[in-house]
PDB file of N, CA and C in Angstrom:
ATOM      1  N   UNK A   1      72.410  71.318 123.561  1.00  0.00           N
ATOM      2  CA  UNK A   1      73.246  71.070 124.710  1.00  0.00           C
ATOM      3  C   UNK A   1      74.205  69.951 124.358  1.00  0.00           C
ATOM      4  N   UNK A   2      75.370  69.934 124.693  1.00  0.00           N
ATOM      5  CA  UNK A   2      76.223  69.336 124.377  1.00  0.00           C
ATOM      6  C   UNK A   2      76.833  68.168 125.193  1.00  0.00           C
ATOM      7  N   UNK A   3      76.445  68.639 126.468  1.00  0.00           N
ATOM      8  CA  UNK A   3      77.367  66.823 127.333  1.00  0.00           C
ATOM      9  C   UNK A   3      75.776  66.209 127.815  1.00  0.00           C
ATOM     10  N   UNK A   4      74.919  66.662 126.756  1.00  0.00           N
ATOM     11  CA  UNK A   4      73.344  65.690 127.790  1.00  0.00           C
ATOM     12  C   UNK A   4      73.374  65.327 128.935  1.00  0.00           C
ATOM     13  N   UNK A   5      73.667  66.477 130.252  1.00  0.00           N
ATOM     14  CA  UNK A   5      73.282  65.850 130.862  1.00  0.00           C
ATOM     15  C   UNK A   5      71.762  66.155 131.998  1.00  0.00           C
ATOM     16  N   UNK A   6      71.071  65.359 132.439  1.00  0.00           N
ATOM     17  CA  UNK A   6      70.326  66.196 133.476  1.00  0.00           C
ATOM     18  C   UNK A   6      70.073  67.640 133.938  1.00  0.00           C
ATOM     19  N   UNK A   7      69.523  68.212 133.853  1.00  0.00           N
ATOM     20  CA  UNK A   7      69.193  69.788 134.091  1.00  0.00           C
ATOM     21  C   UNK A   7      68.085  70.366 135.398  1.00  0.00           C
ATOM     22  N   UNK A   8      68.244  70.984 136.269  1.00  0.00           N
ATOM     23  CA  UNK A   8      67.449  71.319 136.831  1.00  0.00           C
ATOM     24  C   UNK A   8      66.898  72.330 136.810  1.00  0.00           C
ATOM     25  N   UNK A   9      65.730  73.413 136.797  1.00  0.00           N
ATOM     26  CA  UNK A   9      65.452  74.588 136.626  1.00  0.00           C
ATOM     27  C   UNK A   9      66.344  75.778 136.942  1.00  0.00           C
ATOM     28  N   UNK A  10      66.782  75.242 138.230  1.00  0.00           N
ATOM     29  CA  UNK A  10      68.118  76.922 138.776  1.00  0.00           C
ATOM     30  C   UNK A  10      69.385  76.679 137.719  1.00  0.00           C
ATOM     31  N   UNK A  11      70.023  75.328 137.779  1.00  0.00           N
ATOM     32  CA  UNK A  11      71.277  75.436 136.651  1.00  0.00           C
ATOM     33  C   UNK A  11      71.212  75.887 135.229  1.00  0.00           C
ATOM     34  N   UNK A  12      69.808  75.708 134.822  1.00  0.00           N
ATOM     35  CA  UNK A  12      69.573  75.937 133.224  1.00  0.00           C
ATOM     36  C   UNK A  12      69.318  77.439 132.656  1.00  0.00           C
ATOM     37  N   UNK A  13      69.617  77.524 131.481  1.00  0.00           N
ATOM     38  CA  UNK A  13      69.643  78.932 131.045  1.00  0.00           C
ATOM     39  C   UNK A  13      69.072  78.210 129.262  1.00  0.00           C
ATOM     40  N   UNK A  14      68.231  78.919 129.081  1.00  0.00           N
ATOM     41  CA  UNK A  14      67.571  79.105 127.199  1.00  0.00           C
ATOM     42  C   UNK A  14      68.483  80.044 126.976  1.00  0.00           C
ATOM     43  N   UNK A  15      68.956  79.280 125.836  1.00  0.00           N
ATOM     44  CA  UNK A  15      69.305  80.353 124.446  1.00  0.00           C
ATOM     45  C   UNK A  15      69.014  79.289 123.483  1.00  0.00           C
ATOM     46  N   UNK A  16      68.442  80.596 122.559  1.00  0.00           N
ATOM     47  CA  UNK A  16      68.093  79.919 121.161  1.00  0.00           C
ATOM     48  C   UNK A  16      67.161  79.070 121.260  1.00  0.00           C
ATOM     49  N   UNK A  17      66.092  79.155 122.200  1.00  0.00           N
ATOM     50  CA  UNK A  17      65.590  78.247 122.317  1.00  0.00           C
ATOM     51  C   UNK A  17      65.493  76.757 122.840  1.00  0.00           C
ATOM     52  N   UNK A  18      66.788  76.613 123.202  1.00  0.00           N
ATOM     53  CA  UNK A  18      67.571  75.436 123.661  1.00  0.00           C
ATOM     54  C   UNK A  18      68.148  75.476 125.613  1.00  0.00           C
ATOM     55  N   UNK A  19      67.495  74.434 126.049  1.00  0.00           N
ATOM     56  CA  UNK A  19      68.209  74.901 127.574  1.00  0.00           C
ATOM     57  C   UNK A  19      69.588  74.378 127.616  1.00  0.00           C
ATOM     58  N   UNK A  20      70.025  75.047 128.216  1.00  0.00           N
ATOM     59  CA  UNK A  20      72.028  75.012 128.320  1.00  0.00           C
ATOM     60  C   UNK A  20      72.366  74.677 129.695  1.00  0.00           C
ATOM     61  N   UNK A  21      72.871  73.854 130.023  1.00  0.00           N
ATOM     62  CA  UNK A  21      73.449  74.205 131.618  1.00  0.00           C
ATOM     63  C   UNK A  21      74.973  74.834 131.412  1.00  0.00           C
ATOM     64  N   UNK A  22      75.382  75.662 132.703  1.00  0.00           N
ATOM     65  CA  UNK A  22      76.602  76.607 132.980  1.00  0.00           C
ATOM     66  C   UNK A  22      77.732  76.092 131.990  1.00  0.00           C
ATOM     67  N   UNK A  23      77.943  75.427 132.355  1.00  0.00           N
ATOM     68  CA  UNK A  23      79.362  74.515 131.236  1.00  0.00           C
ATOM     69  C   UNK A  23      79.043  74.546 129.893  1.00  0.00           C
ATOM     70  N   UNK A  24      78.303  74.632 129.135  1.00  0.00           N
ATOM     71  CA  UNK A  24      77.975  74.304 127.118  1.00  0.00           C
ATOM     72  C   UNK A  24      78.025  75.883 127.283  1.00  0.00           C
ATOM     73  N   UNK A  25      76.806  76.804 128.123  1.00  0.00           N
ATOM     74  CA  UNK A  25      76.530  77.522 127.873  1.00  0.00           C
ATOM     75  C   UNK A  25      77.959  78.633 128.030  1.00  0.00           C
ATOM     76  N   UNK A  26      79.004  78.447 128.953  1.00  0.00           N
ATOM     77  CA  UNK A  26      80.487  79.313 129.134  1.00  0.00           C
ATOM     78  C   UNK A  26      80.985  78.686 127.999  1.00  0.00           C
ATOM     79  N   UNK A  27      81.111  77.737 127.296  1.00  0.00           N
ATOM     80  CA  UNK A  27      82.029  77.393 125.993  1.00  0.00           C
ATOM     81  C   UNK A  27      81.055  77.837 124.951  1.00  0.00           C
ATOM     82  N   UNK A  28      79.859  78.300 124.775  1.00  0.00           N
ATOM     83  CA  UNK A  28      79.509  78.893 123.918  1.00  0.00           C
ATOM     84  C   UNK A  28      79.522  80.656 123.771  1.00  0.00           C
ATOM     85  N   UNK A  29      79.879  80.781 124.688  1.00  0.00           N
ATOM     86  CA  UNK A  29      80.239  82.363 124.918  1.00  0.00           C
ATOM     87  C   UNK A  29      81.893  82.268 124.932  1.00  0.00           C
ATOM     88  N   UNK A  30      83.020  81.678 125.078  1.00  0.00           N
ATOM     89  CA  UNK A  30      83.891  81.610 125.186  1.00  0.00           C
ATOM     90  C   UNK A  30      84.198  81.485 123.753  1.00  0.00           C
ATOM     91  N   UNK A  31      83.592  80.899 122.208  1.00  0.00           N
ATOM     92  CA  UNK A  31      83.901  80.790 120.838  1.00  0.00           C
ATOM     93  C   UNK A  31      83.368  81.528 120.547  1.00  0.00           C
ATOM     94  N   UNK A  32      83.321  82.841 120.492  1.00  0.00           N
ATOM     95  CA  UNK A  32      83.456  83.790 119.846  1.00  0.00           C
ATOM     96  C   UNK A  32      84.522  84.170 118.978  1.00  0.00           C
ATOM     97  N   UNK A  33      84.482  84.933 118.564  1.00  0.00           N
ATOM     98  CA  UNK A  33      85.491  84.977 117.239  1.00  0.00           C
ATOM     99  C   UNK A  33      85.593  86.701 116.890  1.00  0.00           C
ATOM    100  N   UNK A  34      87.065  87.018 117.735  1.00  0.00           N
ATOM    101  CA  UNK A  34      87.666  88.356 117.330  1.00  0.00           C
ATOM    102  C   UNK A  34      87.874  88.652 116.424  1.00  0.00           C
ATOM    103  N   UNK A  35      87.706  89.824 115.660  1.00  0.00           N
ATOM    104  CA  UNK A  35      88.052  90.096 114.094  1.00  0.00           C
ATOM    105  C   UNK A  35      88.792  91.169 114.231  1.00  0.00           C
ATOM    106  N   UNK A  36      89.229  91.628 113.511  1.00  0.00           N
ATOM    107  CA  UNK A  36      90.575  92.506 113.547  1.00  0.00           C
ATOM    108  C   UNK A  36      89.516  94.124 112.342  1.00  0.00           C
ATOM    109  N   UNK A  37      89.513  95.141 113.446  1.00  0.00           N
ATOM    110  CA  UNK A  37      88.539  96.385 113.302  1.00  0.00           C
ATOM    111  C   UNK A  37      89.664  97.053 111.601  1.00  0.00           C
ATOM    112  N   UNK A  38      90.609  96.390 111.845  1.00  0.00           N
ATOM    113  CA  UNK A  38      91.085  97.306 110.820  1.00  0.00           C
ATOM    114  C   UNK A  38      90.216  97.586 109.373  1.00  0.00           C
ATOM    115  N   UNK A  39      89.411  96.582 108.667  1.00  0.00           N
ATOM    116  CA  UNK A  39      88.625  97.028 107.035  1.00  0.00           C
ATOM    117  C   UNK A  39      87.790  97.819 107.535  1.00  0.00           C
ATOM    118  N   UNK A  40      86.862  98.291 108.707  1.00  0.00           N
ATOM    119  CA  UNK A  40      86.012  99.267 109.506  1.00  0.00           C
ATOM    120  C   UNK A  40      86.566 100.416 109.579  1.00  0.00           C
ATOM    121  N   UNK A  41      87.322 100.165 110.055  1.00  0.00           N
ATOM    122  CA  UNK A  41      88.581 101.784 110.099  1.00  0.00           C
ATOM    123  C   UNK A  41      89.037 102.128 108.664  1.00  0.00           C
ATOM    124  N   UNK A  42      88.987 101.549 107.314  1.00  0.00           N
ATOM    125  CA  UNK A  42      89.710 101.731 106.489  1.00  0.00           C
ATOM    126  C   UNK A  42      88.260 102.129 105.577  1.00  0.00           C
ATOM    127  N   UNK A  43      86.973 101.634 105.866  1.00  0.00           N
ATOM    128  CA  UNK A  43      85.696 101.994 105.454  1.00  0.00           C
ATOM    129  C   UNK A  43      85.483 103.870 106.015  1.00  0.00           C
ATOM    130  N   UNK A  44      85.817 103.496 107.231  1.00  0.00           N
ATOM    131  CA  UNK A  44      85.320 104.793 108.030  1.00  0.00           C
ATOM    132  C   UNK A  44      85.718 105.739 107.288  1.00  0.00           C
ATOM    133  N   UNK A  45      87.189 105.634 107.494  1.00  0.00           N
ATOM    134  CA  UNK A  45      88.190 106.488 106.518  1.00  0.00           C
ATOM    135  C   UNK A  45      87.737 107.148 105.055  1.00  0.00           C
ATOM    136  N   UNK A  46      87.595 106.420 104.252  1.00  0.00           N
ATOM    137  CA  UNK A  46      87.283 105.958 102.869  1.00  0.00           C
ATOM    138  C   UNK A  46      86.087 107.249 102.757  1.00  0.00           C
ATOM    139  N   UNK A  47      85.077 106.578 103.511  1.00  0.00           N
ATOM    140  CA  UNK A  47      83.406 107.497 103.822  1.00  0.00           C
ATOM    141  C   UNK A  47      83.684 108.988 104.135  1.00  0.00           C
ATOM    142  N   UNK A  48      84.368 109.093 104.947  1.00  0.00           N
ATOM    143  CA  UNK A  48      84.885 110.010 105.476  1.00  0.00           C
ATOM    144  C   UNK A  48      85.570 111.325 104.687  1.00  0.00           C
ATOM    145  N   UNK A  49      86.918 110.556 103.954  1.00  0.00           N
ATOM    146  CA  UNK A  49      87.502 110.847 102.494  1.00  0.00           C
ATOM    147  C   UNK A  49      86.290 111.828 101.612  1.00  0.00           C
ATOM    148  N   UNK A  50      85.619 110.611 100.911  1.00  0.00           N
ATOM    149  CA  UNK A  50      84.470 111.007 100.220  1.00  0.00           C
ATOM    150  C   UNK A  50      83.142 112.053 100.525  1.00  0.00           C
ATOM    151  N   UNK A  51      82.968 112.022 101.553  1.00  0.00           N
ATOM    152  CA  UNK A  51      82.167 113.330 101.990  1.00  0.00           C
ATOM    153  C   UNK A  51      83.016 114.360 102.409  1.00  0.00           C
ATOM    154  N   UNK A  52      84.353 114.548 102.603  1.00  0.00           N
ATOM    155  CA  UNK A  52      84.861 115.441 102.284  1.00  0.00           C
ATOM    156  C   UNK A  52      85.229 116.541 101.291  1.00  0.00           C
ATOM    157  N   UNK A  53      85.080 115.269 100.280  1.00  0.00           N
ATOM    158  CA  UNK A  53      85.497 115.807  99.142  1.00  0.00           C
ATOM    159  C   UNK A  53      84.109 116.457  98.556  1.00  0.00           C
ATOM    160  N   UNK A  54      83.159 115.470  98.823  1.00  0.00           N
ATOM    161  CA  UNK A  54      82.034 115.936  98.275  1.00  0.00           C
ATOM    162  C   UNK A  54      81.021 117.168  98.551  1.00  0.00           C
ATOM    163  N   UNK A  55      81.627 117.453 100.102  1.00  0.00           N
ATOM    164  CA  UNK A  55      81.313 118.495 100.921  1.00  0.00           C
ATOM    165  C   UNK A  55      81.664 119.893 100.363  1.00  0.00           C
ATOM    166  N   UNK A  56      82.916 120.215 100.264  1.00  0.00           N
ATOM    167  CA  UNK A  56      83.643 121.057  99.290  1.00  0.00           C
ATOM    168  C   UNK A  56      83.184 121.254  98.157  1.00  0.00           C
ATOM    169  N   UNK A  57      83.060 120.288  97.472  1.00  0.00           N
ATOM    170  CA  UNK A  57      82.626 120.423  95.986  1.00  0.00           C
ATOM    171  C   UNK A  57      81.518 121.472  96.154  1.00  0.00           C
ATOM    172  N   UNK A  58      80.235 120.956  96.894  1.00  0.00           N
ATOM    173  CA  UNK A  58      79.377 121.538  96.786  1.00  0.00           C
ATOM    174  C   UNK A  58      79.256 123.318  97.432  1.00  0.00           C
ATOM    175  N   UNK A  59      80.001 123.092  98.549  1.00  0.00           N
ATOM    176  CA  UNK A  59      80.719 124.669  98.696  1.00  0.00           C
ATOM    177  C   UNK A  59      80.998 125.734  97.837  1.00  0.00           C
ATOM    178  N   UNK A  60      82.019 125.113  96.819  1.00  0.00           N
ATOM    179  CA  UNK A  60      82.368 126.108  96.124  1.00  0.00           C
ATOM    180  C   UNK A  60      81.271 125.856  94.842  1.00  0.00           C
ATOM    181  N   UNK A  61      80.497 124.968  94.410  1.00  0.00           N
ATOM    182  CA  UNK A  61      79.378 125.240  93.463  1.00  0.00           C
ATOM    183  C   UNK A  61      78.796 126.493  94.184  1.00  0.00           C
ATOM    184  N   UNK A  62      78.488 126.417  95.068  1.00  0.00           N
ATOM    185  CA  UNK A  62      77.244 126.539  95.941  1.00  0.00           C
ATOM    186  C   UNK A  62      78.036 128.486  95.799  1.00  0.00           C
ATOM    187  N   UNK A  63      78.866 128.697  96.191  1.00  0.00           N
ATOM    188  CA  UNK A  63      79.477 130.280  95.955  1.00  0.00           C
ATOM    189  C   UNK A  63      79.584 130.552  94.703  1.00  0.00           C
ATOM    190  N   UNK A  64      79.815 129.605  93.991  1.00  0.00           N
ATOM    191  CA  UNK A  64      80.006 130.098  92.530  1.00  0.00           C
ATOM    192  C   UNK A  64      78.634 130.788  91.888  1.00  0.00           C
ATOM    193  N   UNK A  65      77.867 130.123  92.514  1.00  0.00           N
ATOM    194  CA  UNK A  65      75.792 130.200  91.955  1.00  0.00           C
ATOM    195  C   UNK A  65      75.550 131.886  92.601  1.00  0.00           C
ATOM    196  N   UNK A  66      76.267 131.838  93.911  1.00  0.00           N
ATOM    197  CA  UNK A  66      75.583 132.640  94.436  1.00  0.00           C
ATOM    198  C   UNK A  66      76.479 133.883  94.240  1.00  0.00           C
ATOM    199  N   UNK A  67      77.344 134.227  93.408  1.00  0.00           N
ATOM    200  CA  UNK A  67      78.363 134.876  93.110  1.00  0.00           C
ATOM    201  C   UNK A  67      77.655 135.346  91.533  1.00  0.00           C
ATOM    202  N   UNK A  68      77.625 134.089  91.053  1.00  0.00           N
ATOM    203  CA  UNK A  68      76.710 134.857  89.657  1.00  0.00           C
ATOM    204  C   UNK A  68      75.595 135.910  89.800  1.00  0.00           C
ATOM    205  N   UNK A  69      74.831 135.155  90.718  1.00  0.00           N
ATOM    206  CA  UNK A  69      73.338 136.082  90.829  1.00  0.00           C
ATOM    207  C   UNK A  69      73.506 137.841  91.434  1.00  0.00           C
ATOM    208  N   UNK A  70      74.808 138.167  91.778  1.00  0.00           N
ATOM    209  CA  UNK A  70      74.680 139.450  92.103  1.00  0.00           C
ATOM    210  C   UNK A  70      75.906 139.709  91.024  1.00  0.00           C
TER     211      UNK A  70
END
């Protein structure tokens, strides 16, 4: 807790183990930290890409095998 001050059971809230009153505890939810989704989207993509490709591949193995046997 950060401005020490006095706490009563209804104002206080645990996190982390630690009791917070309303004020530490709204500036600790307030520093959060937005990140920008774009390397997620460019992963997704990527994954995506690659089991595509890899999907296919195995397709046409997969006809080629079964094309031999008759």
């Amino acid at each position: 807790m950060s401005c020490s001050k006095m706490l009563c059971q209804e104002c206080a809230t645990q996190w982390d183990g630690i009791w917070h009153c309303a004020a530490c505890l709204g500036s600790k939810r307030g520093a959060a930290v937005q990140r920008s989704p774009f390397f997620g989207w460019v992963a997704v993509i990527t994954l995506s890409l690659a089991m595509l490709f890899a999907g296919a591949r195995v397709m046409v193995w997969t006809a080629a095998l079964l094309a031999g046997l008759f």
